[in-house]
N, C-alpha and C. Protein backbone atom coordinates (compact mmCIF):
# COMPACT_ATOMS: atom_id res chain seq x y z
N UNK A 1 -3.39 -38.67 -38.40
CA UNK A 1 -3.54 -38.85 -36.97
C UNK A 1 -4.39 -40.10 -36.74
N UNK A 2 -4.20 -40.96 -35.78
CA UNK A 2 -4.67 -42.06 -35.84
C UNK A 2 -6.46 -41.66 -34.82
N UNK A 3 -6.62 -42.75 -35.02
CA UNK A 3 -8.16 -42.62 -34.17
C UNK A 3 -7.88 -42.40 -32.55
N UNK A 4 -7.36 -43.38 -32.03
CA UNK A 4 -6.60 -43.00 -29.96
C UNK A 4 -6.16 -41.89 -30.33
N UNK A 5 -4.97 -41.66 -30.88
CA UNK A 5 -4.31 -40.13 -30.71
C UNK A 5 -5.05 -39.08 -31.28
N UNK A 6 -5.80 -39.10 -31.82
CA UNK A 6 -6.94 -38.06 -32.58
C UNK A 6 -7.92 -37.71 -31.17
N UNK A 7 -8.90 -38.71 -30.49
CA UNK A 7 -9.69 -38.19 -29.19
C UNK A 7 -8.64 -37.90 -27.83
N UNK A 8 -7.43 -38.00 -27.95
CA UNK A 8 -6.68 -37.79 -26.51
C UNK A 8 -6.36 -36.27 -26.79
N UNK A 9 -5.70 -35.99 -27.89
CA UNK A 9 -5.32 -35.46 -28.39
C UNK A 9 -6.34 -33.86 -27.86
N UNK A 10 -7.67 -34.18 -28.78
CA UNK A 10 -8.52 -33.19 -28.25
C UNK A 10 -9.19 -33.22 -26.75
N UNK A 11 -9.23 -34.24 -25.92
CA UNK A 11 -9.06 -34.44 -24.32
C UNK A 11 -8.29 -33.25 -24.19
N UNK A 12 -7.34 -33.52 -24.34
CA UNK A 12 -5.56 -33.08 -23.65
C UNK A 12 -6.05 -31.25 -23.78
N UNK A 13 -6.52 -30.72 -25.13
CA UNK A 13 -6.72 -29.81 -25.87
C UNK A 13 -8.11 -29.19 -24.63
N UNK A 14 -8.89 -29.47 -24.32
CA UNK A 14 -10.10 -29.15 -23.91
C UNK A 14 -9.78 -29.27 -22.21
N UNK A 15 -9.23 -29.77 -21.81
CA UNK A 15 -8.95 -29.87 -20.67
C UNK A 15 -7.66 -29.02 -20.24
N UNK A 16 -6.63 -28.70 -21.05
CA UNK A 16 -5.88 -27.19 -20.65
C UNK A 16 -6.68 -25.49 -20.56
N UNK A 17 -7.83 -25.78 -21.61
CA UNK A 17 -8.67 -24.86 -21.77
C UNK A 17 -9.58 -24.46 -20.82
N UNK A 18 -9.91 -25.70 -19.90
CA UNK A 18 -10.44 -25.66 -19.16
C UNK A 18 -9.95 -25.09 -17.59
N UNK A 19 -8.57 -25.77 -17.20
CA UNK A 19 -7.98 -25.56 -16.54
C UNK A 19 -7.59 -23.62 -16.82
N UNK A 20 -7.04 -23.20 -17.87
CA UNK A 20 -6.89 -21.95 -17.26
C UNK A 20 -8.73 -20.85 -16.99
N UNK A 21 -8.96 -21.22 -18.12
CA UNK A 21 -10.76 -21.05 -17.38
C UNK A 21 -10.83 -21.12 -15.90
N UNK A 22 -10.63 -22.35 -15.06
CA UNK A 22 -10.80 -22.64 -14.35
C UNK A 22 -10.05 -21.61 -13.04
N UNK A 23 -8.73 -21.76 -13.50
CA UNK A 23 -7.69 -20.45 -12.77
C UNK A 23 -7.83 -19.30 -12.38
N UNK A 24 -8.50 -18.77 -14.01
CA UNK A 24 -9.09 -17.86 -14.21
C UNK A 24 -10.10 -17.01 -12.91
N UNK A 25 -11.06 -18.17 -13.17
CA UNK A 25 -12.52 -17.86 -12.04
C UNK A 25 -11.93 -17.85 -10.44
N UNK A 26 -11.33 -18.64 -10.26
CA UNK A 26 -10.07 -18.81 -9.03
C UNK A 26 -9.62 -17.45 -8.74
N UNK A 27 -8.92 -17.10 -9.44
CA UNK A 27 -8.45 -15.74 -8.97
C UNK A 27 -9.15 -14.74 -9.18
N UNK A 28 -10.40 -14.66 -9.94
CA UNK A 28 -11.32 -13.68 -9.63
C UNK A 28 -12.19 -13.95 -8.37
N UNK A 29 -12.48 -14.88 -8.04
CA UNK A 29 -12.57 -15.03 -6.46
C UNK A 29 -12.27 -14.85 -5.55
N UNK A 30 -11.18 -14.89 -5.61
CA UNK A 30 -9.81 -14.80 -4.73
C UNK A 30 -9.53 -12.92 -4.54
N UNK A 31 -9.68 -12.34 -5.72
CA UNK A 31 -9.21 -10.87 -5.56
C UNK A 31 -10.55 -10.05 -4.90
N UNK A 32 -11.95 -10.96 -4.65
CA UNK A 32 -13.05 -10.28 -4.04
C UNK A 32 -12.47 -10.20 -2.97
N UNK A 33 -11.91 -10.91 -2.19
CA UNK A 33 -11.87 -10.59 -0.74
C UNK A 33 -10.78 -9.57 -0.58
N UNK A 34 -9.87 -9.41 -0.05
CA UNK A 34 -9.07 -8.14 -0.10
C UNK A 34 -9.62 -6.86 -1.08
N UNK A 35 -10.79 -6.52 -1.08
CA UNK A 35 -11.33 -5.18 -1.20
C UNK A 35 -10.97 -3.85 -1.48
N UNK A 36 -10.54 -3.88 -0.22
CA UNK A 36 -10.15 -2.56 0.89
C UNK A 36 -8.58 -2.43 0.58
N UNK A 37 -7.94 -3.32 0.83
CA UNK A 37 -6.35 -3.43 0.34
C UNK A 37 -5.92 -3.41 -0.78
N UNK A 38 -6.79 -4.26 -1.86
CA UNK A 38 -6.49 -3.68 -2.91
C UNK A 38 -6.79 -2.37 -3.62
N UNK A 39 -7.89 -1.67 -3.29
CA UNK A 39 -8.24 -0.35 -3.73
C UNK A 39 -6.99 0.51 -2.81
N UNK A 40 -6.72 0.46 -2.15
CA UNK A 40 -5.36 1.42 -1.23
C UNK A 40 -4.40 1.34 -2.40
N UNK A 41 -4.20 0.16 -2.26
CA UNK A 41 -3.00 -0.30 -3.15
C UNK A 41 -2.72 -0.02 -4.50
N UNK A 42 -4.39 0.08 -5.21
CA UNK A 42 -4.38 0.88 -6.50
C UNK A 42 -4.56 2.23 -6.60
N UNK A 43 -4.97 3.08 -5.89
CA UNK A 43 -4.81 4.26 -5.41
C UNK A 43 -3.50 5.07 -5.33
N UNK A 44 -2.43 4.19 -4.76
CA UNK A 44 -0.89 4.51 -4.01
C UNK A 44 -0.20 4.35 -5.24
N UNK A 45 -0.69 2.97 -6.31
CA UNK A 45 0.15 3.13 -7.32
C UNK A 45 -0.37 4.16 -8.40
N UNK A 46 -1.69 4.29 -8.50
CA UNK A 46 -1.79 5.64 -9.16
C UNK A 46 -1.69 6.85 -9.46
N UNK A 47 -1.32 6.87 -7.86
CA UNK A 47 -0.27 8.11 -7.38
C UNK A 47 1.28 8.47 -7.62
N UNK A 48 1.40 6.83 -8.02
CA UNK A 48 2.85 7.21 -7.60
C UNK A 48 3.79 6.16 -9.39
N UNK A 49 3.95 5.47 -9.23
CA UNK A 49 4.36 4.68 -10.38
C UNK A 49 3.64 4.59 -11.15
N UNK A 50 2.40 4.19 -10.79
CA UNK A 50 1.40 4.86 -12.31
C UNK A 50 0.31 5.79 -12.37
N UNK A 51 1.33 6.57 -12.44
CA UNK A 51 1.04 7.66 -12.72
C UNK A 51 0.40 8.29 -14.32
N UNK A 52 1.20 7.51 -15.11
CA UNK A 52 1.16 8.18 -16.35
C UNK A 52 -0.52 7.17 -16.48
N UNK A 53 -0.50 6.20 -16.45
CA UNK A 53 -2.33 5.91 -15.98
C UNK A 53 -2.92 6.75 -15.81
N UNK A 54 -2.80 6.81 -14.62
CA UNK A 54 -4.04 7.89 -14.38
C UNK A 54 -3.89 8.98 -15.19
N UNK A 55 -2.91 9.54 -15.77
CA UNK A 55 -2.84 10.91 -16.35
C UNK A 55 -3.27 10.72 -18.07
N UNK A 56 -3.13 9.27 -18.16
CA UNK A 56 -4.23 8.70 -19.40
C UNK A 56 -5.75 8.95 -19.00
N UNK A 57 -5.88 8.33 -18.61
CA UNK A 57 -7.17 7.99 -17.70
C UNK A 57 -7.97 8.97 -16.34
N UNK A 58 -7.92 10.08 -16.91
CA UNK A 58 -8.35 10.77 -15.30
C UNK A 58 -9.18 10.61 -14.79
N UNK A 59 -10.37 9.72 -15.43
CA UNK A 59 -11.91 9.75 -14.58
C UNK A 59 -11.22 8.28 -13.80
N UNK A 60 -10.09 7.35 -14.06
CA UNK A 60 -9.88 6.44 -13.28
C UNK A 60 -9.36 6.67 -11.58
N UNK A 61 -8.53 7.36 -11.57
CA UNK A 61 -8.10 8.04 -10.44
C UNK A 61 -9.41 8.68 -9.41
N UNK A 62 -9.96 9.50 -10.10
CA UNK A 62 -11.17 9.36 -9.51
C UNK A 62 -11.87 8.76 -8.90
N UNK A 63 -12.43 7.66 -9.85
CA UNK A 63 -13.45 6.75 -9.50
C UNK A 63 -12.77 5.97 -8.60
N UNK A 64 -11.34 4.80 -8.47
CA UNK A 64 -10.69 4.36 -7.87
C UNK A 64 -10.86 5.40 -6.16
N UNK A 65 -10.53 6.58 -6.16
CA UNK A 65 -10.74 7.05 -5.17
C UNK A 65 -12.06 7.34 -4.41
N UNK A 66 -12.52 7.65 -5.58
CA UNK A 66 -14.17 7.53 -4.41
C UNK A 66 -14.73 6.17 -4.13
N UNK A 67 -14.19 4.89 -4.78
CA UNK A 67 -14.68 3.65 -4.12
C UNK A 67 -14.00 3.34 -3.18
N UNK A 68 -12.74 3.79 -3.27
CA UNK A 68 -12.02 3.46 -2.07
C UNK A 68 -12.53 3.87 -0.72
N UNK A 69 -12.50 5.17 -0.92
CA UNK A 69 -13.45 5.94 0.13
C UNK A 69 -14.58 5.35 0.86
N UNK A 70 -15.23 4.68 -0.07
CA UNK A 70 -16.52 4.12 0.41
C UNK A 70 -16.38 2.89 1.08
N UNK A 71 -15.12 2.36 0.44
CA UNK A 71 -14.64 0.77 0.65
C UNK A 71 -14.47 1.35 2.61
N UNK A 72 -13.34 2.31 2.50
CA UNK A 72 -13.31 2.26 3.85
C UNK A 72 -14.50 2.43 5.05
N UNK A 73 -15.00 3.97 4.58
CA UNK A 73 -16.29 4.19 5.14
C UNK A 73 -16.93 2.76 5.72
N UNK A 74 -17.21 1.83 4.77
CA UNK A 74 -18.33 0.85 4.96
C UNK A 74 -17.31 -0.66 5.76
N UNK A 75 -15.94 -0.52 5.34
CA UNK A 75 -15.10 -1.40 6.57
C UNK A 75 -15.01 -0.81 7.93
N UNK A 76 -15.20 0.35 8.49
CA UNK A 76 -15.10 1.07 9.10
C UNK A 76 -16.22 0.88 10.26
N UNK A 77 -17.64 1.20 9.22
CA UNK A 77 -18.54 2.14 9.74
C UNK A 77 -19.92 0.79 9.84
N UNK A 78 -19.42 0.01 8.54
CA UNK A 78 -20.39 -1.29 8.14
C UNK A 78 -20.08 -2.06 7.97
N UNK A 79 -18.85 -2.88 8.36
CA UNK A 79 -18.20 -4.37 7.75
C UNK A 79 -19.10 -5.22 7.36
N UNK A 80 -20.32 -5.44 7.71
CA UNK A 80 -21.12 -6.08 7.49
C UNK A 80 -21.56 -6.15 5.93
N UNK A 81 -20.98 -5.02 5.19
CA UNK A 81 -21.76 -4.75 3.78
C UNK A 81 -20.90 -5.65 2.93
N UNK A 82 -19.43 -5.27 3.52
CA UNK A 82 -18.19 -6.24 2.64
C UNK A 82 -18.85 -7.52 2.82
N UNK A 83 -19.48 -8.39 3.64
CA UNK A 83 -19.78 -9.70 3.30
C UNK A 83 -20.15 -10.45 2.25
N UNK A 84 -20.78 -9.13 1.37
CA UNK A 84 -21.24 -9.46 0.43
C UNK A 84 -20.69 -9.91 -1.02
N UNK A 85 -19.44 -8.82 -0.73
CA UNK A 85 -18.26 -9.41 -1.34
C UNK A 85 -17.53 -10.52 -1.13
N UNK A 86 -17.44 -10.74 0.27
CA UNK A 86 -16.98 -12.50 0.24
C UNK A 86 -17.95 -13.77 -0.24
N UNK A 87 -19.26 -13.30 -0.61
CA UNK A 87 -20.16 -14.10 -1.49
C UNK A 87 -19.76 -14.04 -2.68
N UNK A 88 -20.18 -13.20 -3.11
CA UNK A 88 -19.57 -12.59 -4.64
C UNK A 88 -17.82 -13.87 -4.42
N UNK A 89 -16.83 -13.44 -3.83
CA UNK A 89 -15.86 -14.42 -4.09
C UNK A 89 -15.92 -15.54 -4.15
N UNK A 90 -17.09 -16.24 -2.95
CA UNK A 90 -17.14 -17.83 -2.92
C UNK A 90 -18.16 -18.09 -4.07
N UNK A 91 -19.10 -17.35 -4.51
CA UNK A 91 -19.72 -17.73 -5.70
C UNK A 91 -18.63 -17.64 -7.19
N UNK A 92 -17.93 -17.43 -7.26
CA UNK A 92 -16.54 -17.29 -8.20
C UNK A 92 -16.29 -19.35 -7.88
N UNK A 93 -15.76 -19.06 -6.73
CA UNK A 93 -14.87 -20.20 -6.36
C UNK A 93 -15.73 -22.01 -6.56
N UNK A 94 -16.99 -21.07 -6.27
CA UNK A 94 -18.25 -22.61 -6.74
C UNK A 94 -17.98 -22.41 -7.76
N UNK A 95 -18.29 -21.83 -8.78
CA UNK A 95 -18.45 -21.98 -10.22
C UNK A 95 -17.68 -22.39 -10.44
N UNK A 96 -15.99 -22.43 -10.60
CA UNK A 96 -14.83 -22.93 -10.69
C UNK A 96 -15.01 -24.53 -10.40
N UNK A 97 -15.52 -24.98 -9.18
CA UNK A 97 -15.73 -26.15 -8.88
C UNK A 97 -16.43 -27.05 -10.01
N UNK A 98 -17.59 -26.16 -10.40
CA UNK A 98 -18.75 -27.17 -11.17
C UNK A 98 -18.04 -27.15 -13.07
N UNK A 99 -16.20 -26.44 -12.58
CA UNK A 99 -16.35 -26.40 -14.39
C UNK A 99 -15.33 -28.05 -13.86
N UNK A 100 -14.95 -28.27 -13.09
CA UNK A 100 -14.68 -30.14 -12.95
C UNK A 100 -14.93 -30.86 -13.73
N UNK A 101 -16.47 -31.10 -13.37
CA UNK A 101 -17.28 -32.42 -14.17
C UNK A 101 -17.01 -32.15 -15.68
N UNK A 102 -17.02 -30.93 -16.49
CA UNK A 102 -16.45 -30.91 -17.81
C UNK A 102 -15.10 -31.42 -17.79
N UNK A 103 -13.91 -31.43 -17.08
CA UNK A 103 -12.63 -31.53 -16.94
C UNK A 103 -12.35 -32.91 -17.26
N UNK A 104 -13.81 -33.35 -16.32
CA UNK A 104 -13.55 -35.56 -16.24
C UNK A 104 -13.82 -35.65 -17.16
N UNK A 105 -15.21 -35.21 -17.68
CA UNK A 105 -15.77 -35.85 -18.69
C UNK A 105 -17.18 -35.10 -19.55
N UNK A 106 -16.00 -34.41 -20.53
CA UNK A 106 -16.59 -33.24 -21.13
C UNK A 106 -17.87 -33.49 -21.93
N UNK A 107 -18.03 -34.54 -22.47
CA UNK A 107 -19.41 -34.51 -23.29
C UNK A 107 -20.38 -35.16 -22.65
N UNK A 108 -20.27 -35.55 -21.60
CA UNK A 108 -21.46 -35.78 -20.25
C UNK A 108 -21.99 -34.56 -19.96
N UNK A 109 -21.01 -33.61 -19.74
CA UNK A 109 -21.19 -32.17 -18.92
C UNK A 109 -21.07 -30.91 -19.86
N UNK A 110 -21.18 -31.04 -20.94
CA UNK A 110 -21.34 -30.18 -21.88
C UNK A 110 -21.81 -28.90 -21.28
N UNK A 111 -23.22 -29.45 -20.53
CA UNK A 111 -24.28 -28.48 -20.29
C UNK A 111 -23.82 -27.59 -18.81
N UNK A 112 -22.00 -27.90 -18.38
CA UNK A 112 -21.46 -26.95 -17.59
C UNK A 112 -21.39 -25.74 -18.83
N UNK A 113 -20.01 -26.25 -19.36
CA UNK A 113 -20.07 -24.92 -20.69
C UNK A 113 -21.02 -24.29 -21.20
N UNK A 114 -22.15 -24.46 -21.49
CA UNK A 114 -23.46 -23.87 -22.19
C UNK A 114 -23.93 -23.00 -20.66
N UNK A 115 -23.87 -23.83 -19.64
CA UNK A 115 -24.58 -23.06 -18.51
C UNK A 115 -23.76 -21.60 -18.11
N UNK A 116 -21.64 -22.14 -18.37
CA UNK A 116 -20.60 -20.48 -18.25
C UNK A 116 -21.59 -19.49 -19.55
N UNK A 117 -21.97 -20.32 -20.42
CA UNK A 117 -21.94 -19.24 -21.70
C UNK A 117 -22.79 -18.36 -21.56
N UNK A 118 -23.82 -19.09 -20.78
CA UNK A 118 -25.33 -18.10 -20.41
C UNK A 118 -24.54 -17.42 -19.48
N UNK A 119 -24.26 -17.89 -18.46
CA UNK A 119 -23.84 -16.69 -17.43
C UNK A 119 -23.02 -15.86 -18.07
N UNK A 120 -21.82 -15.84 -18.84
CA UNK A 120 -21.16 -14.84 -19.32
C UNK A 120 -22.11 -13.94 -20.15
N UNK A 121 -23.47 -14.25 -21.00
CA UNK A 121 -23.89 -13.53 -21.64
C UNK A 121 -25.20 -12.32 -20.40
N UNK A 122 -25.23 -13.17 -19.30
CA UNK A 122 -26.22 -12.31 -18.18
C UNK A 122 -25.40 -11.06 -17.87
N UNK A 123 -24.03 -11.35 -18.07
CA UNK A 123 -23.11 -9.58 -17.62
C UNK A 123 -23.79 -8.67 -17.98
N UNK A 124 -23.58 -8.88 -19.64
CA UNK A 124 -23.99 -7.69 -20.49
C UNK A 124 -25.46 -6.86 -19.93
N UNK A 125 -26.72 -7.17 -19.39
CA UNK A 125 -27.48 -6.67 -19.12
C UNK A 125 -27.55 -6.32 -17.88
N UNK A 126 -27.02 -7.04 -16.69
CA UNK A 126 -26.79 -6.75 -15.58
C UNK A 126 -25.90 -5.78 -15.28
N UNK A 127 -24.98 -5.53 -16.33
CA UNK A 127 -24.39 -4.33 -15.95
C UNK A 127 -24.90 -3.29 -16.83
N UNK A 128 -25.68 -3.31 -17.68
CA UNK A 128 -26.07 -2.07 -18.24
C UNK A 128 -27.34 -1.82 -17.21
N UNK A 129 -28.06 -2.44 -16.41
CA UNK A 129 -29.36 -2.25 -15.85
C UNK A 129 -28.78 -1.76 -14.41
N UNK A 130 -27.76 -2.58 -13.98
CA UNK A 130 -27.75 -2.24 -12.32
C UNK A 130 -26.43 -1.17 -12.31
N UNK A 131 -25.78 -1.27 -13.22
CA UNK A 131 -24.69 -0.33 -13.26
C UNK A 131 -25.48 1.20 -13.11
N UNK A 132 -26.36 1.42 -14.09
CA UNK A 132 -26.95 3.05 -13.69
C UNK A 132 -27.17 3.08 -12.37
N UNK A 133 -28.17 2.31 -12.04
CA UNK A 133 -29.16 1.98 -10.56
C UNK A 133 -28.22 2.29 -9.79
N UNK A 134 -26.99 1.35 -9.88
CA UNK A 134 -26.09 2.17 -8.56
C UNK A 134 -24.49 3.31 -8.92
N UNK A 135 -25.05 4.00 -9.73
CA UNK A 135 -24.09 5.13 -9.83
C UNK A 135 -22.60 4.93 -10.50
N UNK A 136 -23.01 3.76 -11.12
CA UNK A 136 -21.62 3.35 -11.80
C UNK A 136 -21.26 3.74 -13.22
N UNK A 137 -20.03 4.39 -13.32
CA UNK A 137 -19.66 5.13 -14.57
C UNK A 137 -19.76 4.50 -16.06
N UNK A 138 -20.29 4.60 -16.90
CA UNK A 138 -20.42 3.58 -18.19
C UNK A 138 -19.47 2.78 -18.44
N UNK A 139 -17.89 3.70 -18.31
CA UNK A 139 -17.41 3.13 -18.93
C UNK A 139 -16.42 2.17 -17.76
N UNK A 140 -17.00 2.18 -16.45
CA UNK A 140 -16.94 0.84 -15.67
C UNK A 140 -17.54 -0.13 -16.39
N UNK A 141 -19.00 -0.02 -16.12
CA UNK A 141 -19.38 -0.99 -17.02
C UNK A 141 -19.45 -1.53 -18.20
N UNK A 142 -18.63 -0.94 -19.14
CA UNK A 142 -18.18 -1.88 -19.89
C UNK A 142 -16.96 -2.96 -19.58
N UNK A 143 -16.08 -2.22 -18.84
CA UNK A 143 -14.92 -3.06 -18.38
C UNK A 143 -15.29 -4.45 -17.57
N UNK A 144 -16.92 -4.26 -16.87
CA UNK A 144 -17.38 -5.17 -16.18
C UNK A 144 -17.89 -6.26 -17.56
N UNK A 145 -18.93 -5.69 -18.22
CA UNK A 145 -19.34 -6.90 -19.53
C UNK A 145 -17.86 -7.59 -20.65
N UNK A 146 -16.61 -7.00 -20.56
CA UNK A 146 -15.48 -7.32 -20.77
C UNK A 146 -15.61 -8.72 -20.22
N UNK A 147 -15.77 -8.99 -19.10
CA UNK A 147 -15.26 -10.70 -18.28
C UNK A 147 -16.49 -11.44 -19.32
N UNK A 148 -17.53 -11.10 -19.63
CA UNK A 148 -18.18 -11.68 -20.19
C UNK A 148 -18.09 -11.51 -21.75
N UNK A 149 -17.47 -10.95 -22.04
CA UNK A 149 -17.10 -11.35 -23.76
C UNK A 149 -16.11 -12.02 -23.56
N UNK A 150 -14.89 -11.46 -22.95
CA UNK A 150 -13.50 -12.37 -22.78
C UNK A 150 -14.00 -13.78 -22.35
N UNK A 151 -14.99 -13.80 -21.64
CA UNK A 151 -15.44 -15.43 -20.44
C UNK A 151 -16.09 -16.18 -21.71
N UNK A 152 -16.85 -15.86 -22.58
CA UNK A 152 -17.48 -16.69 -23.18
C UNK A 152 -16.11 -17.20 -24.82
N UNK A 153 -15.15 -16.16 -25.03
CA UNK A 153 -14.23 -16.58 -25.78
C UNK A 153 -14.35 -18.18 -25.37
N UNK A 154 -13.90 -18.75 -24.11
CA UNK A 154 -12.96 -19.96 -24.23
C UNK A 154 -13.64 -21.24 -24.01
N UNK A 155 -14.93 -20.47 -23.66
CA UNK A 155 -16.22 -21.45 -23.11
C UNK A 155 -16.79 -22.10 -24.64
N UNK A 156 -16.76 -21.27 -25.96
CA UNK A 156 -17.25 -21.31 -27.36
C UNK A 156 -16.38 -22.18 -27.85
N UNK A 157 -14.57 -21.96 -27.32
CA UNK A 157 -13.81 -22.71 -28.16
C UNK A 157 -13.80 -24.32 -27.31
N UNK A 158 -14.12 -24.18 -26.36
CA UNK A 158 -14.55 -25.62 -25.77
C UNK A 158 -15.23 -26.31 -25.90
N UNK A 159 -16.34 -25.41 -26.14
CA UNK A 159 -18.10 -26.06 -26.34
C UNK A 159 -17.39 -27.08 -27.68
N UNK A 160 -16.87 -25.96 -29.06
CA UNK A 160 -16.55 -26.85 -30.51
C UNK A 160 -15.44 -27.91 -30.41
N UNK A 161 -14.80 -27.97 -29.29
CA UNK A 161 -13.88 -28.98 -29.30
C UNK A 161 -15.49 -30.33 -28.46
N UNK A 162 -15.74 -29.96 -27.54
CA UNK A 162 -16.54 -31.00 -27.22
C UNK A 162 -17.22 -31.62 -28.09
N UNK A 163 -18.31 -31.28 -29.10
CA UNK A 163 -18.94 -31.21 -30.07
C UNK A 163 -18.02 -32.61 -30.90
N UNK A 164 -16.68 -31.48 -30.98
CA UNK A 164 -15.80 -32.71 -32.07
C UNK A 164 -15.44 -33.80 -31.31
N UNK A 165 -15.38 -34.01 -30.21
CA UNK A 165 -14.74 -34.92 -29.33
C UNK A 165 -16.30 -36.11 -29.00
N UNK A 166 -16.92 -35.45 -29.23
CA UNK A 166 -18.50 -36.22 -28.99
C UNK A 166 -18.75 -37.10 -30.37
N UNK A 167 -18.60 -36.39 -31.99
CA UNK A 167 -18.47 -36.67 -33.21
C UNK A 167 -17.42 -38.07 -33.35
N UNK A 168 -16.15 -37.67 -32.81
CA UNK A 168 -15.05 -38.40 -33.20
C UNK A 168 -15.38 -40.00 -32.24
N UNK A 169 -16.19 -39.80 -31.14
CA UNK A 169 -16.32 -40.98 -30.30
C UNK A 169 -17.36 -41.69 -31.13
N UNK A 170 -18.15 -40.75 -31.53
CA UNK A 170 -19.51 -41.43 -32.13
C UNK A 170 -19.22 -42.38 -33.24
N UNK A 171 -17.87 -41.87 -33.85
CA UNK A 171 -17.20 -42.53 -35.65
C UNK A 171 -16.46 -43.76 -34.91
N UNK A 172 -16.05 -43.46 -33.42
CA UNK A 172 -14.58 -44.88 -32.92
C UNK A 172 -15.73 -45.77 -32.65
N UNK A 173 -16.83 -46.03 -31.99
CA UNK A 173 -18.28 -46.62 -31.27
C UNK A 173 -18.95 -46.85 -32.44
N UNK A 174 -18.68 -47.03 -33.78
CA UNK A 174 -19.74 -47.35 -34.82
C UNK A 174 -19.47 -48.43 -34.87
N UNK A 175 -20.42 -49.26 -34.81
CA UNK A 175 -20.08 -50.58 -35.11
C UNK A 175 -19.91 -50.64 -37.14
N UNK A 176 -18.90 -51.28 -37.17
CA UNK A 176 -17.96 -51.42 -38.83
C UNK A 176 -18.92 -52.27 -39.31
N UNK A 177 -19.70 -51.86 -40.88
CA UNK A 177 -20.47 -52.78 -41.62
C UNK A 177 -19.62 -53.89 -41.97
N UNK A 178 -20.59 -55.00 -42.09
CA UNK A 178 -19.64 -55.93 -42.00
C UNK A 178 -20.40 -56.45 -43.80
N UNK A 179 -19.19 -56.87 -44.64
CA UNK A 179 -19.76 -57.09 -45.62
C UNK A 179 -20.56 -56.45 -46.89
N UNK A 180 -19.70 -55.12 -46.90
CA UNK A 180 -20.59 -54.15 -47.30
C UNK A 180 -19.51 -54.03 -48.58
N UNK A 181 -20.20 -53.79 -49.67
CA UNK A 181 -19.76 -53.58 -50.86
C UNK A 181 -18.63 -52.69 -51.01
């Protein structure tokens, strides 16, 4: 592989990685807001087409139903509480924004990736600490520290492509001994 096609090469490589990362956080943003509609909606199919789900899973049906419950209660009774969830979404949709500057120009901004990696690793305690605090079933919260093992997968395989992409510039930018035995 030549030296140009060797750093584009891993560009090209780090920047698809990035992009579905990027998608990724997008549509977890995106699914905060509809709340209320989507818990109906998973409810109706748990009832009905998936069924055999829930009949895997019975504490899911459950739990799905008593948040729903609450989802409404508090659209209902408190809309004001859902706001908080449209934070929760637009804080999704910033983060997405700031994984950019890695996109232009990944070994400037390294310290986006290192900054996803910490945040993906803050899940794990935040949901073992606030998950009890507010009545949430364990094995929710594991499904919640899930985004953060899955999140830091692609952030690790980026970080080592940057790394190499930082290496490989450092070997094209050497100035060639001149005269050297």
């Amino acid at each position: 592989m030549s030296e140009t096609k060797g750093p584009r090469a891993l560009l090209r490589r780090i920047r698809v990685w990035l992009v579905v990362f990027i998608v990724c956080l997008v549509l977890s943003g995106l699914t905060a807001f509809p709340l209320v509609t989507e818990l109906r909606l998973t409810e109706d199919a748990l009832t009905s087409w998936a069924a055999p789900v829930a009949e895997l899973f019975p504490g899911l049906l459950e739990w799905v139903h008593r948040v729903r419950e609450g989802l409404d209660a508090a659209d209902s009774q408190y809309p004001f509480l859902l706001y908080g969830t449209d934070w929760l979404a637009f804080a999704h949709l910033v983060i997405a924004v700031a994984f950019y500057g890695p996109y232009r120009d990944p070994v400037r901004n390294i310290w986006v990736i290192e900054f996803g990696m910490i945040a993906c690793a803050g899940i794990i305690p935040l949901a073992l600490i606030c998950g009890p605090v507010r009545g949430i079933p364990f094995w929710w919260s594991v499904i919640d520290m899930s985004f953060g093992v899955f999140g830091v997968i692609p952030l690790l395989v980026v970080r080592r492509m940057i790394k190499r992409l930082e290496a490989v510039r450092a070997v094209a930018e050497a100035p060639q001994a001149v005269g050297a035995p």
